[in-house]
Structures are given as structure tokens and as C-alpha cells.
C-alpha atoms as a PDB file:
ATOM      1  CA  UNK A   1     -25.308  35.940 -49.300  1.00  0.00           C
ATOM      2  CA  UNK A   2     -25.042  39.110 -47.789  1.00  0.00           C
ATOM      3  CA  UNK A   3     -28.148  41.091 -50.476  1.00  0.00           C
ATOM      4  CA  UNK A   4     -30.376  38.297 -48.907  1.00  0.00           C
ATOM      5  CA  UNK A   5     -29.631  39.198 -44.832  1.00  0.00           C
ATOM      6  CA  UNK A   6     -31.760  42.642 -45.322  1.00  0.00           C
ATOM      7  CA  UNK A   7     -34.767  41.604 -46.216  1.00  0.00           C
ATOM      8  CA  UNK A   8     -34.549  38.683 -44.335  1.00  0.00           C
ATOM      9  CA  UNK A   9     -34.226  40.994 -41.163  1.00  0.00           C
ATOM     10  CA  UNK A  10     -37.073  42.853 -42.365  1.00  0.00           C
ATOM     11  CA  UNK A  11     -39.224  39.876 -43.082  1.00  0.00           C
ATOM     12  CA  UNK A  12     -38.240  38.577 -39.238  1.00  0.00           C
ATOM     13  CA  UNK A  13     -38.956  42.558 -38.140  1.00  0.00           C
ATOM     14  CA  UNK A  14     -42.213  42.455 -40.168  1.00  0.00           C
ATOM     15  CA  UNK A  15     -43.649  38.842 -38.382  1.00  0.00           C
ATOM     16  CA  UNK A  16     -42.273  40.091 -35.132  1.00  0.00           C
ATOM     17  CA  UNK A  17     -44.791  43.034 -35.200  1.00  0.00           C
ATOM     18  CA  UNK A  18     -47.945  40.694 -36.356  1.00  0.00           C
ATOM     19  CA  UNK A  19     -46.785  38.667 -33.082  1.00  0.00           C
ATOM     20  CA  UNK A  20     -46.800  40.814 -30.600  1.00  0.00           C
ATOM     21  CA  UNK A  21     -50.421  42.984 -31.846  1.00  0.00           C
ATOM     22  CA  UNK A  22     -51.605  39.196 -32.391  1.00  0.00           C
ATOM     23  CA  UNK A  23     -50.860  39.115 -28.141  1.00  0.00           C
ATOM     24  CA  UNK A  24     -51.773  42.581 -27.448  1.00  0.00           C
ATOM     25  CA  UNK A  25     -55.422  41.756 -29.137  1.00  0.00           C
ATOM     26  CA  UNK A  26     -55.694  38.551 -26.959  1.00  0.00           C
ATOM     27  CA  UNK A  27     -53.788  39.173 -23.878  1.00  0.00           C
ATOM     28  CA  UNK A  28     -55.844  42.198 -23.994  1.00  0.00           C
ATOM     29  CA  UNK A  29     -58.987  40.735 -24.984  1.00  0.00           C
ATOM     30  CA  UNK A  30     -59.134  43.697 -27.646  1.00  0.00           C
ATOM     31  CA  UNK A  31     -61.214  41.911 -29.577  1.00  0.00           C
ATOM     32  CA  UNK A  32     -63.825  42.169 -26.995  1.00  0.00           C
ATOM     33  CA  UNK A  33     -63.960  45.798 -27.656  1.00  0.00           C
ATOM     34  CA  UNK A  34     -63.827  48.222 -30.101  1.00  0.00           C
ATOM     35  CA  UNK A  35     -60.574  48.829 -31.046  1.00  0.00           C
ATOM     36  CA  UNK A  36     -58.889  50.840 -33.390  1.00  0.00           C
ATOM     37  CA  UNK A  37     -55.898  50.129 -35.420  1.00  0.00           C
ATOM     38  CA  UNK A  38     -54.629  53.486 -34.479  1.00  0.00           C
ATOM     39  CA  UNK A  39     -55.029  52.558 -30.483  1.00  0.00           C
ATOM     40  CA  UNK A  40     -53.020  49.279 -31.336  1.00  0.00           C
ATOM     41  CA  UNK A  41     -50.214  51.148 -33.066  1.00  0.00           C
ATOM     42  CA  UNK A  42     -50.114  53.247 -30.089  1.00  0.00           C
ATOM     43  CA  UNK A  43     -49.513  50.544 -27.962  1.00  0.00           C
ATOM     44  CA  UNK A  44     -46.988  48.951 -29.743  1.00  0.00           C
ATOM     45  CA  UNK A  45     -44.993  52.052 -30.043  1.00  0.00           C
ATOM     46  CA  UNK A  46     -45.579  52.324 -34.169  1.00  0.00           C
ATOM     47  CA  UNK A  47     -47.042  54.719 -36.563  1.00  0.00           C
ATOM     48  CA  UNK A  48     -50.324  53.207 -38.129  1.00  0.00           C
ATOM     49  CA  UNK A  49     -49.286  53.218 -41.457  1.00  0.00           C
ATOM     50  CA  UNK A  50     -46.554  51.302 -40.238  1.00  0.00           C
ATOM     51  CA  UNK A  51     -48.642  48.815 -38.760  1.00  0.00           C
ATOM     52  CA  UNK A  52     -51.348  48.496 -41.567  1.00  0.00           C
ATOM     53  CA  UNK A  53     -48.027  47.914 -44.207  1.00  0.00           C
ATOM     54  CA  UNK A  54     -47.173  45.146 -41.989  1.00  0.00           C
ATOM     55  CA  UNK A  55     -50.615  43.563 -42.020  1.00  0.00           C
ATOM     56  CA  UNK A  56     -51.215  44.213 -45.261  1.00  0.00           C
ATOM     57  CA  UNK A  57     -47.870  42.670 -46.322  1.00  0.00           C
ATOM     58  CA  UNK A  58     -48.939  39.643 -44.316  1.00  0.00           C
ATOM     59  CA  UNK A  59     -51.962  39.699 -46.491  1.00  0.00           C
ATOM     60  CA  UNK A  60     -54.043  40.577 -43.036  1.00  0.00           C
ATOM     61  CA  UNK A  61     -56.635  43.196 -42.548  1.00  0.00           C
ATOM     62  CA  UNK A  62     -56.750  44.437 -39.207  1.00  0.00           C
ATOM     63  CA  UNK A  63     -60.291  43.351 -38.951  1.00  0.00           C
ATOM     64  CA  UNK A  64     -59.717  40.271 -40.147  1.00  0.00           C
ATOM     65  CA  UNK A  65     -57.097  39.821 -37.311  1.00  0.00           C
ATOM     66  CA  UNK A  66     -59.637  41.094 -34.708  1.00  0.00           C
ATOM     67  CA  UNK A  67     -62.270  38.108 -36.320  1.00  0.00           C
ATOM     68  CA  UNK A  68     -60.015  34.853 -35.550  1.00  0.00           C
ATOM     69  CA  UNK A  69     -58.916  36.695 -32.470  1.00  0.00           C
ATOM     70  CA  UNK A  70     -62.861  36.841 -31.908  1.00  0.00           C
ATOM     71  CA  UNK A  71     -64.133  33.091 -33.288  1.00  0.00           C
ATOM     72  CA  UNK A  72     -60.794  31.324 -31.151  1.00  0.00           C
ATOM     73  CA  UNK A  73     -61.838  33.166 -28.190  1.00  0.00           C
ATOM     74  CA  UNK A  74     -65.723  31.884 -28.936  1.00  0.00           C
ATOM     75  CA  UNK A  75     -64.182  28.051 -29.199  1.00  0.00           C
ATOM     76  CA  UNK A  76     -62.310  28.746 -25.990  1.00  0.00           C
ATOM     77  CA  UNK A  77     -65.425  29.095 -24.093  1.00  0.00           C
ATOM     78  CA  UNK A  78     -67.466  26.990 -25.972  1.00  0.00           C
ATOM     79  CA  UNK A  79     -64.947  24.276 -25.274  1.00  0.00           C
ATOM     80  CA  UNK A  80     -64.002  25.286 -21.599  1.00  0.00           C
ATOM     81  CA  UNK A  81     -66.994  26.574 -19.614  1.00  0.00           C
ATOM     82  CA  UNK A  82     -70.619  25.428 -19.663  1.00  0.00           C
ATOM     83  CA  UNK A  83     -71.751  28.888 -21.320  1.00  0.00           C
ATOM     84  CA  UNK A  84     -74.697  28.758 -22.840  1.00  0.00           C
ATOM     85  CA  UNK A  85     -74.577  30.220 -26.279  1.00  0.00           C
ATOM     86  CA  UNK A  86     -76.304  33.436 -25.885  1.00  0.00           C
ATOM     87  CA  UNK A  87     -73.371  34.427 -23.085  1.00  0.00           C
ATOM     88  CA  UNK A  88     -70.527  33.289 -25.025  1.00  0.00           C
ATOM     89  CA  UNK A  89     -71.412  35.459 -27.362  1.00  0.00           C
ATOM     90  CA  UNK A  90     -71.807  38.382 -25.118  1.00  0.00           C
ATOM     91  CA  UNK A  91     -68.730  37.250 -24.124  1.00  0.00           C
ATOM     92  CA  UNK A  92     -66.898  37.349 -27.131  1.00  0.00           C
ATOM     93  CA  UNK A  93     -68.524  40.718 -28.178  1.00  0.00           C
ATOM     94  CA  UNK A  94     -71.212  39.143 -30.926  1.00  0.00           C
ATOM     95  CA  UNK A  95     -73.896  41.123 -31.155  1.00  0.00           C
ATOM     96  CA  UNK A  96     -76.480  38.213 -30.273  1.00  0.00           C
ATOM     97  CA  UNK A  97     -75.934  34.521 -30.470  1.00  0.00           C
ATOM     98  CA  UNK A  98     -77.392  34.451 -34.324  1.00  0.00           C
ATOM     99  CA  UNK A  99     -74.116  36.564 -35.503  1.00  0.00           C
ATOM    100  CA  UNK A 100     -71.936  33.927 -33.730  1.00  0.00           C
ATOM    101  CA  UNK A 101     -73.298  31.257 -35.228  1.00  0.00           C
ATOM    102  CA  UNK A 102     -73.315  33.127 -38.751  1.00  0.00           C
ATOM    103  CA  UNK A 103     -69.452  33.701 -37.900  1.00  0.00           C
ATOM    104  CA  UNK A 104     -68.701  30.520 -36.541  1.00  0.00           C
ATOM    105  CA  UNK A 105     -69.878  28.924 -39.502  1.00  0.00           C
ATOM    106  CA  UNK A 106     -68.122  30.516 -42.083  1.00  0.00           C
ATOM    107  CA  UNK A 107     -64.463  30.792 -40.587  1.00  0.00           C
ATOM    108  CA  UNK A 108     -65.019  27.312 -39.267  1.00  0.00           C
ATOM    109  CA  UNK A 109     -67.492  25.177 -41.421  1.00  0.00           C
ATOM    110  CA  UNK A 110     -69.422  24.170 -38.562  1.00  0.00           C
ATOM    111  CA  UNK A 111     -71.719  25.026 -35.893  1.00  0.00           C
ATOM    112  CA  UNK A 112     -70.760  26.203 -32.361  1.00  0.00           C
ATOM    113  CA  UNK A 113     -72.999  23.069 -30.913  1.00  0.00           C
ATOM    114  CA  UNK A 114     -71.462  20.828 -33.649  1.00  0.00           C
ATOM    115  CA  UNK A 115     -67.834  21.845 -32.375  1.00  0.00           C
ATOM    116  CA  UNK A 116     -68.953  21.457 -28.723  1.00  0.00           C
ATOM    117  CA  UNK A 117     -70.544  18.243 -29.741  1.00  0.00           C
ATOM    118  CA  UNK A 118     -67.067  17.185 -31.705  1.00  0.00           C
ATOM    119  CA  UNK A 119     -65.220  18.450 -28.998  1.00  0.00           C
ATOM    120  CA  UNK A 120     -66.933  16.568 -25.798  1.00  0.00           C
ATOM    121  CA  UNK A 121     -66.234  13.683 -28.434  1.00  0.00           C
ATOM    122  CA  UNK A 122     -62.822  13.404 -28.277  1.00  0.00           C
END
């Protein structure tokens, strides 16, 4: 019906806008610096109000965001180079390879070495 085409637009308009910061952060490698939610908005021609609504209606933080970005970057080059840990984590911006780990861990439920391990597995 047509009451349903508005907010379906807006929905679409809303998703569109997580996609492309989601590919400004990684095409970007954003995450590997600090960025700023205002300096995002900026580049995707937005206010940042605008932008945090949208993230925020997506149930995302922008730091949250910035995290995966940060921990599928890690897996990346945990899983594609022969890094050692300590430069992956440079690499990914970690402050040392202890916060990696600590990070690793809790958005994936396992170790770096345990996913490289799983990973040279398979």
C-alpha cells in the first residue's frame, strides 16, 4: 500500500548510509586511525546528527562500527600474511598485542592463534 512505500524508502535510505560509512571506514582503513564521527559525516556529505540517528536506529554506535571494522581487519591479516601478532596489531591500530587478544576474544570467542590455528585447518 502506498502509507507503507515511505518508510520503506527511508528504511532503504537509512541502510544505504550504514553501507557506504561501513566502506568509507574500510576502504579507508579509518579504523586504523582516529576518526571522528564528525570527519565521517563530512565525507559522506551528512550532518552528524544525521549520521549518529542512522546508526543509532540501526542499533550501532559509531564505535562499535569502528571495532568489527577493527577485529575483521585483525582476522584479515591474521589469516593472510605471516604477521606475527605484535605487528598485526600495530597494524590494526591495537595498542599492543595484549588489547588484541582481549578484543579478539570477546567479539569472537576465541584466540587470534586459535583462529589462525582453525583457519590453517580448513
Amino acid at each position: 500500500s502506498e502509507n507503507n512505500v515511505v518508510p520503506n524508502i527511508c528504511a532503504q535510505q537509512h541502510r544505504t548510509l550504514i553501507r557506504k560509512l561501513t566502506s568509507l571506514l574500510h576502504e579507508a582503513h579509518f579504523y586504523q586511525h582516529e576518526t571522528s564521527l564528525a570527519s565521517c559525516a563530512l565525507a559522506l556529505n551528512v550532518s552528524e546528527r544525521t549520521l549518529q540517528r542512522r546508526l543509532n536506529e540501526a542499533s550501532l554506535s559509531f564505535q562499535s562500527l569502528r571495532k568489527m571494522l577493527q577485529i575483521y581487519y585483525a582476522t584479515e591479516l591474521i589469516a593472510g600474511t605471516s604477521l606475527k601478532l605484535p605487528e598485526v596489531a600495530a597494524s590494526a591500530n591495537y595498542a599492543d598485542a595484549a588489547h588484541l587478544i582481549r578484543h579478539f576474544r570477546d567479539a569472537t570467542g576465541m584466540t587470534p592463534r586459535k583462529f589462525e590455528t582453525y583457519f590453517l585447518a580448513r
